[in-house]
Protein backbone atom coordinates (compact mmCIF):
# COMPACT_ATOMS: atom_id res chain seq x y z
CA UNK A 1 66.99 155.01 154.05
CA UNK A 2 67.84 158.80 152.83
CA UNK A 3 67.26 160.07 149.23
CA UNK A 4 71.39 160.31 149.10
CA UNK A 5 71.54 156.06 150.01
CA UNK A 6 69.25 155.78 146.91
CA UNK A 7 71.39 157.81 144.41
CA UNK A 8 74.31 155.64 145.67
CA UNK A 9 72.50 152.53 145.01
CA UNK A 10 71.46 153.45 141.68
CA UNK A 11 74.96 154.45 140.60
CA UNK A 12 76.18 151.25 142.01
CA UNK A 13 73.59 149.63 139.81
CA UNK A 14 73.40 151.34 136.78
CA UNK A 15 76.97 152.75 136.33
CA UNK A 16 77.54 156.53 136.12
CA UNK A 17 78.38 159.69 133.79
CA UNK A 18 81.05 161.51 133.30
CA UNK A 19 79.35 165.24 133.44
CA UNK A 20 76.33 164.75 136.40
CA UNK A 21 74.37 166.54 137.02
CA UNK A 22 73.78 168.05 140.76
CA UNK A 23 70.47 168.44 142.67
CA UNK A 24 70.98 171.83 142.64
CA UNK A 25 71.83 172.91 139.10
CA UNK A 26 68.59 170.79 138.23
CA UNK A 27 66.29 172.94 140.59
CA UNK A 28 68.00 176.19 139.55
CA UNK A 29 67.23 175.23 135.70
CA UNK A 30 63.96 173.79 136.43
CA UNK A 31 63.03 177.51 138.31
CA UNK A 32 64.80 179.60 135.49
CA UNK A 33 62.51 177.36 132.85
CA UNK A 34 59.53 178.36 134.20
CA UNK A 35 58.47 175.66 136.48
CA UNK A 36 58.24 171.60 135.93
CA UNK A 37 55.99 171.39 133.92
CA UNK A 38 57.70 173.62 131.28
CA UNK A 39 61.26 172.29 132.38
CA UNK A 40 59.57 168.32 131.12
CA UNK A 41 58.16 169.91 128.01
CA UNK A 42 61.28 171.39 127.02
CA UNK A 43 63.44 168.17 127.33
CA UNK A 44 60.63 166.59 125.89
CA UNK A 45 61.16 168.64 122.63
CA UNK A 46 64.60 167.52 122.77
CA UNK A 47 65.02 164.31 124.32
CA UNK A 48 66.69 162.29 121.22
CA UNK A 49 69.20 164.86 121.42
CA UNK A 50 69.46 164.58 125.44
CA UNK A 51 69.83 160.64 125.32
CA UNK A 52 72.97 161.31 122.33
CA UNK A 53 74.16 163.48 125.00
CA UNK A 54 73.98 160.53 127.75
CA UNK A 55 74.66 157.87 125.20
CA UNK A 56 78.23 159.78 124.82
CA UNK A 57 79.09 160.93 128.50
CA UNK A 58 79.51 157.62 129.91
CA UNK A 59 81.91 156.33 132.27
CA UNK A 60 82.07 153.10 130.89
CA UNK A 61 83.33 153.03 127.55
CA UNK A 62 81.76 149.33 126.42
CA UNK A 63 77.87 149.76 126.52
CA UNK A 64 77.58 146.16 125.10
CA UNK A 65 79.62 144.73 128.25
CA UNK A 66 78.75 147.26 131.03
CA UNK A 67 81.35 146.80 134.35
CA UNK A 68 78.13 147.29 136.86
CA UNK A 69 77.38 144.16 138.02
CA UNK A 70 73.70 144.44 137.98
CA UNK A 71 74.28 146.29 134.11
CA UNK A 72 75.94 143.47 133.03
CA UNK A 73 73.59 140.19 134.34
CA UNK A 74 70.60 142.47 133.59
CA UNK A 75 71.92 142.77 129.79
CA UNK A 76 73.06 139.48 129.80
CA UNK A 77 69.75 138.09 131.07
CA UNK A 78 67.85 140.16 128.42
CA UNK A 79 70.23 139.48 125.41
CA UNK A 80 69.13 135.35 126.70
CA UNK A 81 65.20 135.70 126.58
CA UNK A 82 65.96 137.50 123.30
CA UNK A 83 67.89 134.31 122.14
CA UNK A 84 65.06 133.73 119.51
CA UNK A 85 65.45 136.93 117.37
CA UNK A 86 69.44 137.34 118.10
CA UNK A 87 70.54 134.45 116.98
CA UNK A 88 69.72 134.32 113.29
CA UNK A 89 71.31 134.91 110.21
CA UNK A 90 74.36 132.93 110.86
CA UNK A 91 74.77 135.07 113.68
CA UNK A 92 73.75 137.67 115.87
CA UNK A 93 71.61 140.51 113.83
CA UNK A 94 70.80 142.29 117.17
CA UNK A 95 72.91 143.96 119.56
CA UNK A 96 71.96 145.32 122.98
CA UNK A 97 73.56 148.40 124.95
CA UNK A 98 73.00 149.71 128.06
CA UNK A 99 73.19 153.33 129.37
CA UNK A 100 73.24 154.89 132.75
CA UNK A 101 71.38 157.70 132.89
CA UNK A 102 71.82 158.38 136.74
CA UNK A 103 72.23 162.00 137.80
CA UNK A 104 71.30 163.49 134.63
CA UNK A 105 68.13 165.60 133.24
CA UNK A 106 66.55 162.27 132.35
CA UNK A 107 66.96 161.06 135.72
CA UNK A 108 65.63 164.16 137.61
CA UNK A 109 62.58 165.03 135.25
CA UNK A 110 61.92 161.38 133.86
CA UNK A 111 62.90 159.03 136.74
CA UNK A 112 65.13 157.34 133.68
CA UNK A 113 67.78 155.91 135.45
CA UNK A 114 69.32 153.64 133.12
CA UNK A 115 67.88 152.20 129.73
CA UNK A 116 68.70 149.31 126.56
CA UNK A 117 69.23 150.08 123.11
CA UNK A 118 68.53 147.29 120.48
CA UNK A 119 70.27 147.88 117.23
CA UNK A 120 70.19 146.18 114.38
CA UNK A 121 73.35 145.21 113.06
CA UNK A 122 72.90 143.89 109.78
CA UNK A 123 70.79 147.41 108.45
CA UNK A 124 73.03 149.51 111.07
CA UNK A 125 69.78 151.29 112.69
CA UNK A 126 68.39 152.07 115.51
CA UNK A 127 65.18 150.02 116.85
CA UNK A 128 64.13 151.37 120.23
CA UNK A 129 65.14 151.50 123.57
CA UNK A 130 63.51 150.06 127.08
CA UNK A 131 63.80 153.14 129.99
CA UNK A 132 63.98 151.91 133.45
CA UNK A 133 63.58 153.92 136.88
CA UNK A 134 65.81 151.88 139.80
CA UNK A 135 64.26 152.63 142.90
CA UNK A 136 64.28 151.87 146.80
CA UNK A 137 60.85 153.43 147.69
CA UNK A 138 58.50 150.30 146.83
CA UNK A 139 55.49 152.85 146.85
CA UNK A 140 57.02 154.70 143.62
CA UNK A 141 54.25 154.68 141.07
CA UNK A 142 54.39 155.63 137.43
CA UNK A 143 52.90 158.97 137.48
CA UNK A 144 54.94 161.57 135.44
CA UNK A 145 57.87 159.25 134.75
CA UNK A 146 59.31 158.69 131.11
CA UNK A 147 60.76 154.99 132.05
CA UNK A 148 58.99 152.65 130.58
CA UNK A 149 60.02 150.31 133.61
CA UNK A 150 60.35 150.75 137.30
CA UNK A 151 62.38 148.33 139.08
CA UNK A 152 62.53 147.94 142.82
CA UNK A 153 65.65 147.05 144.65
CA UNK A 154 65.48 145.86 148.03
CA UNK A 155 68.45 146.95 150.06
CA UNK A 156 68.93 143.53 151.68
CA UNK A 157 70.53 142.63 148.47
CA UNK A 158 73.51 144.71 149.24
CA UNK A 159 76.28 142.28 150.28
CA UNK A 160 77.26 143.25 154.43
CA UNK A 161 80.14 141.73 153.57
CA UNK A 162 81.92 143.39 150.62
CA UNK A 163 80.94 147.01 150.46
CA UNK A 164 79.46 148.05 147.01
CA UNK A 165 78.46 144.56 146.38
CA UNK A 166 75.17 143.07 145.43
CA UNK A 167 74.13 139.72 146.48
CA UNK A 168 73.27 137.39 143.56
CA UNK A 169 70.21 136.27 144.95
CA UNK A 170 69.05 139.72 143.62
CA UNK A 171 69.44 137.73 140.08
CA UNK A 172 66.68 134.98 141.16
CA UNK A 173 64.29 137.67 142.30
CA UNK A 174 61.05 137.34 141.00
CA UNK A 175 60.67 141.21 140.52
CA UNK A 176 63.59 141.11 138.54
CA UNK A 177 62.90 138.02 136.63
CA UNK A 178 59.93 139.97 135.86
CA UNK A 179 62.27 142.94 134.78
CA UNK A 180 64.19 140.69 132.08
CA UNK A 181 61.00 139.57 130.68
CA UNK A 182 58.71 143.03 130.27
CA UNK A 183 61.81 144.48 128.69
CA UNK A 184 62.62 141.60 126.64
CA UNK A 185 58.91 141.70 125.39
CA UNK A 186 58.70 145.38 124.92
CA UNK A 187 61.87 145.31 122.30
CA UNK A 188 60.79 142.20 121.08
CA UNK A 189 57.68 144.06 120.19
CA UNK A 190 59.77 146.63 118.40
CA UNK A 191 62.07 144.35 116.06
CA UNK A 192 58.71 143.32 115.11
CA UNK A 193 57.28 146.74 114.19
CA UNK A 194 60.53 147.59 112.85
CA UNK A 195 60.57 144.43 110.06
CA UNK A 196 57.14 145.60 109.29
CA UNK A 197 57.81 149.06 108.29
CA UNK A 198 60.87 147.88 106.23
């Protein structure tokens, strides 16, 4: 399967943004920066500014009810094992969003294809995100990626059928059962640090 049938699949997974990014204009910025090592430090320096900059370019207006289908069970699936903490208070405290990040900086330098914020209502903050790299090569490793995730999506799950479509045996995966869970945990892990420094 080409490198192009992988970008497709991750935009039909993760949703898209309105100002991408191409291939090109990412190699000709990475060469005028001095290489890729000093094209990563530099978004580095400024990467709460480049995920605003995501956060606000994206084609789908409603982060908290994404129209991907594999955006909305995966935030759906997370927002359930997260039951326990987002369901107190006479009501939910904690609200989760998701973001594509396909086709931008993020995506090219960090292998961040998509990621969930967890807000907190109630204080109005900010508590931490979960970054996730969608891929079709299951020999990707971790090396030199910012996602805190990688996720691998076998192409039989594409529906022959309906084009664009994913199967929803996809959703009783193991691998992405898996998915729900270390993400779940990891912002779990953060509302905790969060009510600690408060």
């Amino acid at each position: 399967m080409e490198l192009k049938e992988g970008k497709n699949i991750e935009r039909l997974l993760a949703g898209t943004v309105n100002h991408p990014i191409s291939e090109e204009e990412y190699r000709r910025e990475v060469v005028s920066a001095g290489g890729l090592d000093a094209y990563r430090e530099q978004l580095m320096r400024v990467l709460d500014q480049e995920m605003e900059k995501v956060r606000n370019d994206q084609t789908d207006s409603r982060p908290w009810g994404p129209k991907a289908h594999f955006a909305k069970n995966l935030l759906a699936d997370i927002d359930l094992e997260l039951e326990d903490i987002t369901e107190i208070d006479d009501g939910e405290r904690y609200e989760l969003y998701f973001y594509s990040s396909v086709d931008t900086k993020l995506d090219y330098v960090g292998g961040v294809d998509c990621w969930i914020d967890l807000l907190d209502k109630k204080q109005q903050k900010f508590l931490g995100f979960y970054a996730i790299d969608l891929t079709i090569n299951p020999e990707k490793y971790r090396e030199g990626l910012l996602a805190d995730g990688i996720f691998y999506f076998k192409p039989d799950y594409l529906d022959e059928d309906v084009k664009g479509k994913i199967d929803k045996a996809l959703f009783h995966d193991p691998e992405y059962k898996f998915l729900v869970k270390r993400c779940a945990q990891a912002l779990r892990e953060r509302v905790k640090i969060s009510s600690v420094l408060e």
